[in-house]
N, C-alpha and C. Protein backbone atom coordinates (compact mmCIF):
# COMPACT_ATOMS: atom_id res chain seq x y z
N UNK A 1 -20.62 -7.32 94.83
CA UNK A 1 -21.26 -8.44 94.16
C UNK A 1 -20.51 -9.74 94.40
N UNK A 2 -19.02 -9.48 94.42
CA UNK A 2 -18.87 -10.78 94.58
C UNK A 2 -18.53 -11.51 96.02
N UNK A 3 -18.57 -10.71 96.95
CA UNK A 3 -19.36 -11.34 98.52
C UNK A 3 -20.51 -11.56 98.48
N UNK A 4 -21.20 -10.98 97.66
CA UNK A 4 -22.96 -11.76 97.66
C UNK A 4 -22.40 -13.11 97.11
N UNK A 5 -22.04 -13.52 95.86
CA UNK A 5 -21.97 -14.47 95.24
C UNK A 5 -20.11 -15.83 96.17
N UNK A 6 -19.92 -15.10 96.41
CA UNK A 6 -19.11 -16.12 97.32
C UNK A 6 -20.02 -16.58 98.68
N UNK A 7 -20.74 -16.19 99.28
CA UNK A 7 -21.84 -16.12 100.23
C UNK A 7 -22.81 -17.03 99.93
N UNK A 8 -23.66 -17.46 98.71
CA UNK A 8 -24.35 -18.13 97.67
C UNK A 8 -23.48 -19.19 97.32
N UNK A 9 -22.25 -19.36 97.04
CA UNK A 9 -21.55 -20.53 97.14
C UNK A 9 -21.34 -21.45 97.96
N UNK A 10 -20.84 -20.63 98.97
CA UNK A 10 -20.23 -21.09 99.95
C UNK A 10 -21.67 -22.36 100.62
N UNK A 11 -23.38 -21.37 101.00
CA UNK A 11 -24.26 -21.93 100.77
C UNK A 11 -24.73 -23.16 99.69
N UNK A 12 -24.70 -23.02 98.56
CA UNK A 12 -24.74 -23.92 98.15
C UNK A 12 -24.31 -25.36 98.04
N UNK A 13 -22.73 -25.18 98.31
CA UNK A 13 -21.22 -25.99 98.68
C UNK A 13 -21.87 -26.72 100.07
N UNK A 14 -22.62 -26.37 100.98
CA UNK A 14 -21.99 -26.48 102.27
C UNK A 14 -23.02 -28.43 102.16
N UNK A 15 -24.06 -28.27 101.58
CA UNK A 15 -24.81 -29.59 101.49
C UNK A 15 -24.51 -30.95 100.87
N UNK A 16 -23.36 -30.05 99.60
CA UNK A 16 -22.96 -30.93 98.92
C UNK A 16 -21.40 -31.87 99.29
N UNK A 17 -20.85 -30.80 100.09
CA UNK A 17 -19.32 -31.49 100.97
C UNK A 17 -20.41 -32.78 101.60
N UNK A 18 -21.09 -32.45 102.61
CA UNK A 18 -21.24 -33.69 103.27
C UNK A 18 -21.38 -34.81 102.31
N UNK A 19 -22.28 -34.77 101.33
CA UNK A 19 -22.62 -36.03 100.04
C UNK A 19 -20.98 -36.46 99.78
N UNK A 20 -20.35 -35.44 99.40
CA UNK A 20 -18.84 -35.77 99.26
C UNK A 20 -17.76 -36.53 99.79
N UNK A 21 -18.57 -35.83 101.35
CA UNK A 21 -17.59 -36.74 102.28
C UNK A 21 -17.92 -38.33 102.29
N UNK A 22 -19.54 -38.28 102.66
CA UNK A 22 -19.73 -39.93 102.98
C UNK A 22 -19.33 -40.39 101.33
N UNK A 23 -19.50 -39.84 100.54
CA UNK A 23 -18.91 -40.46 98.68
C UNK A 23 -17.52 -41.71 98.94
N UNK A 24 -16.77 -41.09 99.45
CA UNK A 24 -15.49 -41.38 99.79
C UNK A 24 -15.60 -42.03 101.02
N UNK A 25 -16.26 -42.36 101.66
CA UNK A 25 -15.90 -43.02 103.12
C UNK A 25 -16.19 -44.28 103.27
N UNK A 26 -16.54 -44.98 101.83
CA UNK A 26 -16.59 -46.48 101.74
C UNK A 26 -15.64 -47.29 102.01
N UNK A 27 -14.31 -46.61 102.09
CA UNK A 27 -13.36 -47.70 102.58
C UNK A 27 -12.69 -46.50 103.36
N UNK A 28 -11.74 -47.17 104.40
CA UNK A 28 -11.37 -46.30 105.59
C UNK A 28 -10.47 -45.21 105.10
N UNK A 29 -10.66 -43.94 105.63
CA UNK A 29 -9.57 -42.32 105.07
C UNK A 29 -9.47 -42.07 106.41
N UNK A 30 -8.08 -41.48 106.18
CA UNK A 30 -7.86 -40.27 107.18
C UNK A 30 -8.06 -39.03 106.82
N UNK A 31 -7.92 -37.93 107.43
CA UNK A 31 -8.38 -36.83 107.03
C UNK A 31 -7.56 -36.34 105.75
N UNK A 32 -6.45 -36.13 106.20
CA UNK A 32 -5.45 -36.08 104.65
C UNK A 32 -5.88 -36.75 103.63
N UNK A 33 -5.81 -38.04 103.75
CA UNK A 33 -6.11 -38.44 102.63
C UNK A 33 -7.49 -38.22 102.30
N UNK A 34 -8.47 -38.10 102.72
CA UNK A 34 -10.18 -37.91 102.28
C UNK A 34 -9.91 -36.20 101.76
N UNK A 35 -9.06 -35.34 102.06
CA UNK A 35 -8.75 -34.33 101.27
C UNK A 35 -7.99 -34.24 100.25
N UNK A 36 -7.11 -35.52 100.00
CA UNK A 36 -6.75 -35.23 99.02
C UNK A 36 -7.36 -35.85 97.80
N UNK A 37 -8.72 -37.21 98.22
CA UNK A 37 -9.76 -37.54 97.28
C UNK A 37 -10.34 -36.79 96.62
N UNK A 38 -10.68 -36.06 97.37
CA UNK A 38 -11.98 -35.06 97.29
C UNK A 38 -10.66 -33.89 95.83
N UNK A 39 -10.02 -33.41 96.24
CA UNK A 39 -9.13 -32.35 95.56
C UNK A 39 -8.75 -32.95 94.11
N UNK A 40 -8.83 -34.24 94.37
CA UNK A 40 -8.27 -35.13 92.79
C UNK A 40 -9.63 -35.20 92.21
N UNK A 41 -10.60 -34.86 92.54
CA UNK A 41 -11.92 -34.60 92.13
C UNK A 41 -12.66 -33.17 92.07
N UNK A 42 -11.91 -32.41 91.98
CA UNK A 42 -12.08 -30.88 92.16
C UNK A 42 -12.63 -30.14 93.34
N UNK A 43 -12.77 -31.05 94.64
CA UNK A 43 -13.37 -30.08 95.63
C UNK A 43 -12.53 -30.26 96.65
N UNK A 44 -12.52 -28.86 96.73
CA UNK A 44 -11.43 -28.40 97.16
C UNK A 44 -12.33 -28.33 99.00
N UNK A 45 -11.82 -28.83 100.37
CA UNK A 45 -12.47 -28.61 101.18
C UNK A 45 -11.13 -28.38 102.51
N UNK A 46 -11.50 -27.57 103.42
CA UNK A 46 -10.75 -26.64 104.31
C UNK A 46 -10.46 -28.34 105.49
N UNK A 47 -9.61 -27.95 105.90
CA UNK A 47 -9.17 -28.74 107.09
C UNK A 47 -10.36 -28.32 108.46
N UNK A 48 -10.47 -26.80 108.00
CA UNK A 48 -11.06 -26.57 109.78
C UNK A 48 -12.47 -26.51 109.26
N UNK A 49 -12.91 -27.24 108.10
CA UNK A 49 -14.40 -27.62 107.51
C UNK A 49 -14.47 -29.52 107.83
N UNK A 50 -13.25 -29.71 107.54
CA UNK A 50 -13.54 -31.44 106.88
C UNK A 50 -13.42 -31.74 108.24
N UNK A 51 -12.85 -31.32 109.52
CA UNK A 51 -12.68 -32.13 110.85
C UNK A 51 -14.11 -32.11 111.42
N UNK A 52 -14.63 -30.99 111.68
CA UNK A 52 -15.77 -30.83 112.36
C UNK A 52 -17.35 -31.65 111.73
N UNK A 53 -16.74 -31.53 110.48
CA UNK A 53 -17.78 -32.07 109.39
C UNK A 53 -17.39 -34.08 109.89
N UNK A 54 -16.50 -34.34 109.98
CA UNK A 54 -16.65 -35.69 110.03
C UNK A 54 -16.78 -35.98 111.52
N UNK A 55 -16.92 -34.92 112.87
CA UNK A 55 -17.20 -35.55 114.25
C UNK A 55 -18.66 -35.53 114.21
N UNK A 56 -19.48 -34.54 113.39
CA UNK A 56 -20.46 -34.66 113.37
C UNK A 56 -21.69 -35.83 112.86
N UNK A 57 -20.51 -36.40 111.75
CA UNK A 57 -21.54 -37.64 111.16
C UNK A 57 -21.33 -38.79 112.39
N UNK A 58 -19.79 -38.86 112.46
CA UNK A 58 -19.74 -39.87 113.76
C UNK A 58 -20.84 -39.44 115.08
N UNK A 59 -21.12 -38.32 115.33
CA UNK A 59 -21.88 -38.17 116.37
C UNK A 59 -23.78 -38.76 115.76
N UNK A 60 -24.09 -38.36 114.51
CA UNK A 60 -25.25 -38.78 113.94
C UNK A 60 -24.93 -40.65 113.69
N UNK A 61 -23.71 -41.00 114.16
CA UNK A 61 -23.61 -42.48 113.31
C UNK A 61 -23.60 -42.65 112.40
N UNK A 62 -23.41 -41.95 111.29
CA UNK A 62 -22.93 -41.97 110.15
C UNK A 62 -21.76 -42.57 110.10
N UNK A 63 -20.33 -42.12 110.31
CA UNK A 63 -19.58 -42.88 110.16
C UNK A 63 -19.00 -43.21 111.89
N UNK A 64 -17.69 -44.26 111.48
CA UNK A 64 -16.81 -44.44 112.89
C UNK A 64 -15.87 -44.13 112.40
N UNK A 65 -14.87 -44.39 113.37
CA UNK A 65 -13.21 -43.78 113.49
C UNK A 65 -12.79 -44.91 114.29
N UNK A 66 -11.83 -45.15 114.29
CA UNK A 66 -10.91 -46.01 115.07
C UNK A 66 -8.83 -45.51 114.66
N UNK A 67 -8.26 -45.60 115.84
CA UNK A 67 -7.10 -44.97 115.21
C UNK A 67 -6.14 -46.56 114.98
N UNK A 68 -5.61 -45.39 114.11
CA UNK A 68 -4.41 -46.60 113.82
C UNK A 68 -3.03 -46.11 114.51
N UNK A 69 -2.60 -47.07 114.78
CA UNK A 69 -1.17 -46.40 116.47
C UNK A 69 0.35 -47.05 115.70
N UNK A 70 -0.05 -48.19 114.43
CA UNK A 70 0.86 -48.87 113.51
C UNK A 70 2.17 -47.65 113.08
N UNK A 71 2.03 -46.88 112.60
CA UNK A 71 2.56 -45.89 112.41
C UNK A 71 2.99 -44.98 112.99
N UNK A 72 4.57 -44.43 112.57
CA UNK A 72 5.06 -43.89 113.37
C UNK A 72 3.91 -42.29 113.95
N UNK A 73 3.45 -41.57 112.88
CA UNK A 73 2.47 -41.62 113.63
C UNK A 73 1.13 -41.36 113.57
N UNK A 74 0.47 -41.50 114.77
CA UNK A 74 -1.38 -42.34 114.74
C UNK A 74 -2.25 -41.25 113.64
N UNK A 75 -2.95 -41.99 113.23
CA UNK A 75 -4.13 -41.71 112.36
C UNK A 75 -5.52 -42.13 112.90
N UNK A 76 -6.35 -41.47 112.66
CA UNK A 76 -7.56 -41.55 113.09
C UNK A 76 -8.35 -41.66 111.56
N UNK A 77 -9.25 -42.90 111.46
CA UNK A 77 -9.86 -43.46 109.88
C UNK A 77 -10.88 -43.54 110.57
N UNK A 78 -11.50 -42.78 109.28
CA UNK A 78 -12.98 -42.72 109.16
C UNK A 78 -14.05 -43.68 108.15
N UNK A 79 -14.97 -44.37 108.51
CA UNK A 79 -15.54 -45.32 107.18
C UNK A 79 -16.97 -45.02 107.53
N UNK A 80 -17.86 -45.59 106.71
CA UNK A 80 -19.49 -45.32 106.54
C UNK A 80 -19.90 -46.24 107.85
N UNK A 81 -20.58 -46.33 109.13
CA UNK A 81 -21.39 -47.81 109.66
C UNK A 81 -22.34 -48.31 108.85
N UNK A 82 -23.22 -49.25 108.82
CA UNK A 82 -24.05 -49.73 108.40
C UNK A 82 -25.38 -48.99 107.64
N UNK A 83 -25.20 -47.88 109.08
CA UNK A 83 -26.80 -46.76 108.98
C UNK A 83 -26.09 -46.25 107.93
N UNK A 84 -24.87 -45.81 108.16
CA UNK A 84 -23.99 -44.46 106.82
C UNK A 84 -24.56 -45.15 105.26
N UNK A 85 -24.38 -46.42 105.30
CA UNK A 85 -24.20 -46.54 103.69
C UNK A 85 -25.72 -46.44 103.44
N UNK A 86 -27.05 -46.81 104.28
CA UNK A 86 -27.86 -46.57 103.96
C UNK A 86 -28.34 -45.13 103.81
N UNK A 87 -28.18 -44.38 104.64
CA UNK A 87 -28.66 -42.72 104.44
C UNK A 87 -27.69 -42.62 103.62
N UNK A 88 -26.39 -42.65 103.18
CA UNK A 88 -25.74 -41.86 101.94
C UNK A 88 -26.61 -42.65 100.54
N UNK A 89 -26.92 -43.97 100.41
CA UNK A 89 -27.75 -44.70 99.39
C UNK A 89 -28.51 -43.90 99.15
N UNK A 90 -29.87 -43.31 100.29
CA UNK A 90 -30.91 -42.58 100.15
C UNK A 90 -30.51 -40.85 99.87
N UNK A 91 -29.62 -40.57 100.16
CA UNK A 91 -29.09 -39.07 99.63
C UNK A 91 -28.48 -39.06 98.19
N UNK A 92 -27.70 -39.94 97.99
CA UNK A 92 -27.39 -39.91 97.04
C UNK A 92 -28.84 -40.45 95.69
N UNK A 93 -29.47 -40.92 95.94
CA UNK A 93 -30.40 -40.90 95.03
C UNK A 93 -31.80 -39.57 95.23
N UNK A 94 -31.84 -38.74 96.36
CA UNK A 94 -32.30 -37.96 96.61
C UNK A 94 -31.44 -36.60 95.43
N UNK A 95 -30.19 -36.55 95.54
CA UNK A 95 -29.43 -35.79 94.46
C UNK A 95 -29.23 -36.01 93.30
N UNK A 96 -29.20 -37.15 92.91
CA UNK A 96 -29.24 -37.53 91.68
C UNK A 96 -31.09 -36.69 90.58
N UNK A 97 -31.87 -37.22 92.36
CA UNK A 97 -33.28 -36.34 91.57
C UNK A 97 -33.19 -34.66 91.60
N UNK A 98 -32.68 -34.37 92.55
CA UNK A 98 -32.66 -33.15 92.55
C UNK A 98 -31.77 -32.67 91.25
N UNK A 99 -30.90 -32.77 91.07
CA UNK A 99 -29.89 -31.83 89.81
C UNK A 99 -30.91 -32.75 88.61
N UNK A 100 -31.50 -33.95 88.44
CA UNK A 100 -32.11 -33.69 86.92
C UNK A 100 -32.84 -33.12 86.73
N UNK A 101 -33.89 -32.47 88.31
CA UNK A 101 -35.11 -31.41 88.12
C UNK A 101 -34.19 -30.01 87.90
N UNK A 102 -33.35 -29.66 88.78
CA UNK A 102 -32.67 -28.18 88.37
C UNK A 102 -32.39 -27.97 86.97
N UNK A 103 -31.42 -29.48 86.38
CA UNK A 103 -31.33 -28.79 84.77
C UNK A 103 -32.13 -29.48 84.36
N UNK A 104 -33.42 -29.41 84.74
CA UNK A 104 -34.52 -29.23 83.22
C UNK A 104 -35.15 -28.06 83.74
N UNK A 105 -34.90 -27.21 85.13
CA UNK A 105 -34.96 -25.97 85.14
C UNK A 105 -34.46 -24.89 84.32
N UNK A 106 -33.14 -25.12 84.67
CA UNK A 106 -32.01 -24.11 84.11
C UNK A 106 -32.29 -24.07 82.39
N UNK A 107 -32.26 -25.18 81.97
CA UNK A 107 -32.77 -25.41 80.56
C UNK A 107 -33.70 -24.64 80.21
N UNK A 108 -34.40 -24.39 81.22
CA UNK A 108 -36.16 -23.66 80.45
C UNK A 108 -36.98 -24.12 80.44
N UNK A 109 -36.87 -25.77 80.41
CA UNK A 109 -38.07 -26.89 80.02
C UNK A 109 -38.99 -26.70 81.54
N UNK A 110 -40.27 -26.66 81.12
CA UNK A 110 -41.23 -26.75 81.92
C UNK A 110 -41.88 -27.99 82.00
N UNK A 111 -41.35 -29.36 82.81
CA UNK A 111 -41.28 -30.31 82.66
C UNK A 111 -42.87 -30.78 83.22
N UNK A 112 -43.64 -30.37 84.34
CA UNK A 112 -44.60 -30.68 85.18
C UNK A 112 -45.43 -29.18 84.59
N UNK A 113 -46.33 -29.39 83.84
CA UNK A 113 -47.22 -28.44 83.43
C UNK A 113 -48.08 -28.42 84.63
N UNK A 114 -48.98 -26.73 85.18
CA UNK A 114 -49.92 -27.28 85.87
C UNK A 114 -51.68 -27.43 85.37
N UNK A 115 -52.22 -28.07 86.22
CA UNK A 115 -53.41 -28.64 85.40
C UNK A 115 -54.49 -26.73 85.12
């Protein structure tokens, strides 16, 4: 039972990291640090999850990267482009609808009677 239900998590989890990630990518992170945002906020997310997860938005244009070489040594920062803050705007209010329909699910309330 509880590989079914870690399996169902893990699923559930996997839609909501991305919302998470672009959450945080309003001002420039490196990977460390966008893990350790995310962890001071209870979500907890894997290194060999959060890398692949952020080449992919850069590949959708979601976000950019540019490194920083200032330091002894380089970092690679990630921030929202232009398109990012708009599709995270529109996701994030896409979730906001979704979890108030789930808990007036979970609740019981049968909110949309049908005719």
């Amino acid at each position: 039972m509880s590989q079914l239900l870690n399996s169902l998590t893990t699923e559930l989890r996997r839609g909501t990291l991305t919302l998470a990630v672009l959450s945080q990518l309003k001002t420039p992170q490196y990977g460390y640090s966008l893990v350790q945002r995310l962890e001071n906020c209870g979500i907890t997310i894997d290194q060999s999850t959060l890398y692949p997860l952020l080449r992919r938005l850069e590949k959708q244009e979601l976000v950019t990267s540019t490194w920083d070489t200032t330091e002894s040594r380089p970092r690679r920062y990630y921030v929202l482009s232009a398109f990012g803050i708009t599709i995270y705007n529109q996701l994030r209010a896409e979730w906001e609808k979704t979890s108030q329909e789930l808990s007036l699910l979970m609740k019981g309330e049968n909110h949309h009677e049908p005719d």
